[in-house]
Protein backbone atom coordinates (compact mmCIF):
# COMPACT_ATOMS: atom_id res chain seq x y z
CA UNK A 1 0.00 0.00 0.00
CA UNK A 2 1.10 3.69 -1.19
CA UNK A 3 2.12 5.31 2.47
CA UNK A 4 3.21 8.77 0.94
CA UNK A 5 1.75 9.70 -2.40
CA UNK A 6 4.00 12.54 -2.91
CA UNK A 7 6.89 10.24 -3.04
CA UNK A 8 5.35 7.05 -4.38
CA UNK A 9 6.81 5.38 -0.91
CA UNK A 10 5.13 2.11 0.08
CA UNK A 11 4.57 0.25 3.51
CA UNK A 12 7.20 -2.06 2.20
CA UNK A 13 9.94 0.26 1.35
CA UNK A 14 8.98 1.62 4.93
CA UNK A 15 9.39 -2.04 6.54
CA UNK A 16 12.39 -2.88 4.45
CA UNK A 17 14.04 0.14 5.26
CA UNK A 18 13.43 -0.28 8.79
CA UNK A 19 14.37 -3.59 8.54
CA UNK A 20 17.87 -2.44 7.18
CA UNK A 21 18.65 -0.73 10.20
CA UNK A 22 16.67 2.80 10.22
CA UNK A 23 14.88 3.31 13.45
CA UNK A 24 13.80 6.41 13.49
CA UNK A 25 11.39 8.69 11.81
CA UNK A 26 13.83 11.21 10.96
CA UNK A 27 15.65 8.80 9.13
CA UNK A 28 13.59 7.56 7.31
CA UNK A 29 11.94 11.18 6.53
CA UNK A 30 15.96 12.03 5.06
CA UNK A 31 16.25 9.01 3.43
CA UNK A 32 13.16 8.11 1.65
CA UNK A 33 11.37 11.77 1.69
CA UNK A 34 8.24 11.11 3.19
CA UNK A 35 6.24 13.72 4.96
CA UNK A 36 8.46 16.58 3.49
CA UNK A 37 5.77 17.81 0.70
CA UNK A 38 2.09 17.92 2.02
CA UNK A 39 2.64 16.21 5.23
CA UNK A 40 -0.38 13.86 5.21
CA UNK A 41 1.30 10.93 5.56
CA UNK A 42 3.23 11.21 8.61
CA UNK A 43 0.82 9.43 10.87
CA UNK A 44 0.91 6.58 8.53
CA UNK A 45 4.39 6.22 8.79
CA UNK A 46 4.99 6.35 12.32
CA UNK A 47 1.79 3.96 12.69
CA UNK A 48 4.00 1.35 10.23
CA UNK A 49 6.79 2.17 12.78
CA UNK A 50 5.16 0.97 15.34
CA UNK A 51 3.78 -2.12 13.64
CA UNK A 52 7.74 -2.62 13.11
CA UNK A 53 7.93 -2.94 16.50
CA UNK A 54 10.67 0.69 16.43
CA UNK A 55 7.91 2.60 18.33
CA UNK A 56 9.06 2.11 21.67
CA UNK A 57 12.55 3.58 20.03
CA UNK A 58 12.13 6.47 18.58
CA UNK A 59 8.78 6.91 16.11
CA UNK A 60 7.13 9.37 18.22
CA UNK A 61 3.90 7.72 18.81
CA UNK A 62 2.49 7.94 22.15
CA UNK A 63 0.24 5.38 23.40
CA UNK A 64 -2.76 6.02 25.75
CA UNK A 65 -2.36 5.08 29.15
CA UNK A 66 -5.15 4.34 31.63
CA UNK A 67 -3.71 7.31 33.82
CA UNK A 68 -3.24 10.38 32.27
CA UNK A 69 0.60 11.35 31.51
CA UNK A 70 2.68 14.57 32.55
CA UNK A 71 4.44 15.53 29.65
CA UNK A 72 7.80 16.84 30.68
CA UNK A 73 9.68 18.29 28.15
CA UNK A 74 13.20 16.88 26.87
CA UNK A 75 16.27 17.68 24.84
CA UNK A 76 16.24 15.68 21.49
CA UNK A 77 19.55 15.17 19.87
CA UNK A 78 20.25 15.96 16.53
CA UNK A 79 21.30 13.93 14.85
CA UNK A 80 22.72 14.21 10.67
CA UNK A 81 22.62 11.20 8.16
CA UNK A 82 24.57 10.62 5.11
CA UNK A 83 22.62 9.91 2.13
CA UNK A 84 23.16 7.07 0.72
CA UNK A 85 24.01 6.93 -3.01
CA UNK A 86 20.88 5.42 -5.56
């Protein structure tokens, strides 16, 4: 299935490149371009993250709790990615 129309990037690319080692969404975002032109797709991919089983890593989906949650806000590295040649 077609994940990010803009790009033409599928739930399998997603998986595969997840597979290959990419566990986060801004790494995949760098390397595959998704949600960098309308933006519509970015729930999509983290929910295929989280089917990966990555979510509890680094895809940015919370999950609801029976109690509600404090948010309490954190530094997030940053962190830069080579792009790999085609």
């Amino acid at each position: 299935m077609i994940v990010c129309v803009c790009k033409s990037v599928s739930d399998r690319t997603i998986r595969a490149s997840i597979a290959e080692g990419m566990d986060s969404f801004d790494e995949l975002q760098f390397e595959l371009g998704v949600a960098t032109c309308c933006g519509k797709c970015e729930e999509s991919v983290r929910d295929v993250m989280a089917q990966s089983g990555v979510c509890a890593s680094r895809c940015g989906v919370s999950h609801h709790h029976a109690h509600p949650v404090v948010a309490v806000p954190h530094v997030v590295p940053l962190t830069f990615y080579e792009r790999k040649a085609a």
